[in-house]
C-alpha atoms as a PDB file:
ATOM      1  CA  UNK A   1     -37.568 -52.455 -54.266  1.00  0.00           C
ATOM      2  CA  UNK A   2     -40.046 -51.590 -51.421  1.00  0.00           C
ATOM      3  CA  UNK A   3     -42.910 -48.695 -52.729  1.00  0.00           C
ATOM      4  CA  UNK A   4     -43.529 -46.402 -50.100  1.00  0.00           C
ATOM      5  CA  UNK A   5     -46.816 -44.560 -49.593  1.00  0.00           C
ATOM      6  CA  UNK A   6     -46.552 -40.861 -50.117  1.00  0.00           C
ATOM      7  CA  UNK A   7     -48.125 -39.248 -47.229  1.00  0.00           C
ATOM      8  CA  UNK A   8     -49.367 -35.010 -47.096  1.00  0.00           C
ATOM      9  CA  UNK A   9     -48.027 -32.283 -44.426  1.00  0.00           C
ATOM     10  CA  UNK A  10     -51.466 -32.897 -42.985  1.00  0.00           C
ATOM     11  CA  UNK A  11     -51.110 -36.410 -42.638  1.00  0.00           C
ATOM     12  CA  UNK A  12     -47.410 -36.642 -41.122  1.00  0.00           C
ATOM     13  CA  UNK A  13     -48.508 -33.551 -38.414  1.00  0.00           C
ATOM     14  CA  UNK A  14     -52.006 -35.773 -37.849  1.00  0.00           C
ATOM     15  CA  UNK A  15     -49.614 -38.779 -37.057  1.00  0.00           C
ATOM     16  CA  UNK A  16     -47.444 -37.104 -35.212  1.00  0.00           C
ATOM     17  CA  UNK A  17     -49.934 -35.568 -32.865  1.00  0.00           C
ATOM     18  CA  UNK A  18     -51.222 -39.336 -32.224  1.00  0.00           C
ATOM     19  CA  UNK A  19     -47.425 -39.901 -31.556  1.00  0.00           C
ATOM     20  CA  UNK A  20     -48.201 -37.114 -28.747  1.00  0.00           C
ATOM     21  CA  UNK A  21     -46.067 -34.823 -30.546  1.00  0.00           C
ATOM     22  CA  UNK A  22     -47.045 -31.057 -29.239  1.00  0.00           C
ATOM     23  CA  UNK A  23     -47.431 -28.309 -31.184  1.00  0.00           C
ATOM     24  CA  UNK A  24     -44.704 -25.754 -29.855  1.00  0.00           C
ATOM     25  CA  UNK A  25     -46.093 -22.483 -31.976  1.00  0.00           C
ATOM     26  CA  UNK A  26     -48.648 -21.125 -34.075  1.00  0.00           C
ATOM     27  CA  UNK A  27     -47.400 -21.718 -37.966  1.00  0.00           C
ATOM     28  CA  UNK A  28     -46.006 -18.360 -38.792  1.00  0.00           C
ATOM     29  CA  UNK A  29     -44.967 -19.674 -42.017  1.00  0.00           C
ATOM     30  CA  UNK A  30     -44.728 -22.792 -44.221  1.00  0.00           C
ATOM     31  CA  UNK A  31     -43.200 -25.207 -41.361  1.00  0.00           C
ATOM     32  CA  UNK A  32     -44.612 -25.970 -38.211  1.00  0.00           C
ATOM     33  CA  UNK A  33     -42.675 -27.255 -35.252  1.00  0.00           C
ATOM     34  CA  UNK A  34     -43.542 -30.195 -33.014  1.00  0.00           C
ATOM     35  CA  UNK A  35     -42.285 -31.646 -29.681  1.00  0.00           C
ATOM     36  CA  UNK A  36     -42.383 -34.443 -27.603  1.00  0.00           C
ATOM     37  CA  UNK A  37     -40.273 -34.956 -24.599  1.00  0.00           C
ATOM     38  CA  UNK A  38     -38.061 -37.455 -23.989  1.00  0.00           C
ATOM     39  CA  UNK A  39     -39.004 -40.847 -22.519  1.00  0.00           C
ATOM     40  CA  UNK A  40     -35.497 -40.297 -20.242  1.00  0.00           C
ATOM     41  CA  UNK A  41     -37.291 -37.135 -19.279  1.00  0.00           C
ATOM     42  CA  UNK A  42     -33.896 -34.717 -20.134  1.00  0.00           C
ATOM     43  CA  UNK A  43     -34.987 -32.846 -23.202  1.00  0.00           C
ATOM     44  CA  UNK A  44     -37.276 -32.733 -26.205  1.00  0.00           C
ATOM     45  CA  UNK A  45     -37.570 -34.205 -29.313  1.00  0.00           C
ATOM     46  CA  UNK A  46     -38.295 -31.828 -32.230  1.00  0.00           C
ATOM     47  CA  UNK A  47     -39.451 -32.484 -35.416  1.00  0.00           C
ATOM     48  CA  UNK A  48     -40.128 -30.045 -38.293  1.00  0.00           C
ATOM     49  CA  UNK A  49     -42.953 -30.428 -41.255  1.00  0.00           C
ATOM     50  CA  UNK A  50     -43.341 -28.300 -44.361  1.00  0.00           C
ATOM     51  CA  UNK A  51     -47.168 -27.225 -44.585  1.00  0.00           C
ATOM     52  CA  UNK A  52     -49.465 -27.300 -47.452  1.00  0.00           C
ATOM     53  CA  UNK A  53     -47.467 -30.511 -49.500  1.00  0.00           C
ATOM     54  CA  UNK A  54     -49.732 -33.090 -50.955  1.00  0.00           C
ATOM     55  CA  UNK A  55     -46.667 -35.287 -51.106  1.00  0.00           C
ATOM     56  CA  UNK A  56     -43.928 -34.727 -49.187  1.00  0.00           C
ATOM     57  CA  UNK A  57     -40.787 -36.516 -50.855  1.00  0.00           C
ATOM     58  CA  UNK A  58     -38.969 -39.712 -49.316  1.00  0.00           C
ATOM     59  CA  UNK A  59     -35.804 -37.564 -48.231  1.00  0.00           C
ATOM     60  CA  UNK A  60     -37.833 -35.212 -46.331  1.00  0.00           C
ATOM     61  CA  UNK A  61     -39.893 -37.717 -44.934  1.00  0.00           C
ATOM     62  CA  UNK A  62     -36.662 -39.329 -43.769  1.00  0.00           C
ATOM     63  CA  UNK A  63     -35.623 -36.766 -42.048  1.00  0.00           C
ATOM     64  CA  UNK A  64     -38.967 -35.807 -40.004  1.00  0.00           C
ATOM     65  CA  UNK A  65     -38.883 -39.751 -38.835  1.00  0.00           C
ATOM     66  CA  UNK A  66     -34.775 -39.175 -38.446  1.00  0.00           C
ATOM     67  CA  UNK A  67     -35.788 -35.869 -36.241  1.00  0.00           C
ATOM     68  CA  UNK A  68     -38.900 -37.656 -34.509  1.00  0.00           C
ATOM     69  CA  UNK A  69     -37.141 -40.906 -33.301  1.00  0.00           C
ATOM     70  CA  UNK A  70     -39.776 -42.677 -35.313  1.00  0.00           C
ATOM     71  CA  UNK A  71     -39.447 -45.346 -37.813  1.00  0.00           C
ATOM     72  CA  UNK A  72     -41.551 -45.268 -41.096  1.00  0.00           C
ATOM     73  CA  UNK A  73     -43.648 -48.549 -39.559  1.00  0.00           C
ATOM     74  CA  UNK A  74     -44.521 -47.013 -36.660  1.00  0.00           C
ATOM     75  CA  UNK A  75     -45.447 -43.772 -39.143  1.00  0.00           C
ATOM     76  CA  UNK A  76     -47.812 -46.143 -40.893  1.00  0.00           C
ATOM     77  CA  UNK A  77     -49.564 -46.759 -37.481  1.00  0.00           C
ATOM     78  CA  UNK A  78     -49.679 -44.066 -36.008  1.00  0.00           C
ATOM     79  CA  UNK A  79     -50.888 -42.342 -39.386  1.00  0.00           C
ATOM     80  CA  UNK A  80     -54.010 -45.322 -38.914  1.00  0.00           C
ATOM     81  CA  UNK A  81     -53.461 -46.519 -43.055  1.00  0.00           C
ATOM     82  CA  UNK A  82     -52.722 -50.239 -44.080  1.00  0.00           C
ATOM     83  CA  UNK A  83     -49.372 -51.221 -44.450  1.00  0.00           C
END
């Protein structure tokens, strides 16, 4: 079994924005709400984060990478840490 690093809402929304993830609107609450469009051009991509974690949990890490198109590698690289 594989350990996984446990990454903070600030650190999966900093990757993401290297991913060139947008943020669509001002956090009105505790999730913000990122886009990216499509490489076929029809559409967005749109992933959500809970804010203020200082771990988010594998599950929900799964599904922000499920919702981003993004694997967990390309997480590590993007989020600039050592595999």
């Amino acid at each position: 079994m594989t350990h996984r690093r446990r990454f903070s809402s600030d650190e999966v929304v900093s990757a993401l924005l290297r991913a060139g993830f947008e943020a669509r609107r001002k956090p009105k609450g505790s999730h913000l709400t990122l886009t990216k469009l499509r490489p076929d051009g029809r559409g967005h991509y749109t992933a959500t984060v809970v804010l203020g974690r200082h771990e988010i949990k594998d599950p929900t890490l799964d599904g922000i990478l499920e919702q981003a198109h993004l694997s967990y590698e390309e997480l590590l690289e993007f989020a600039k840490v050592k595999k």
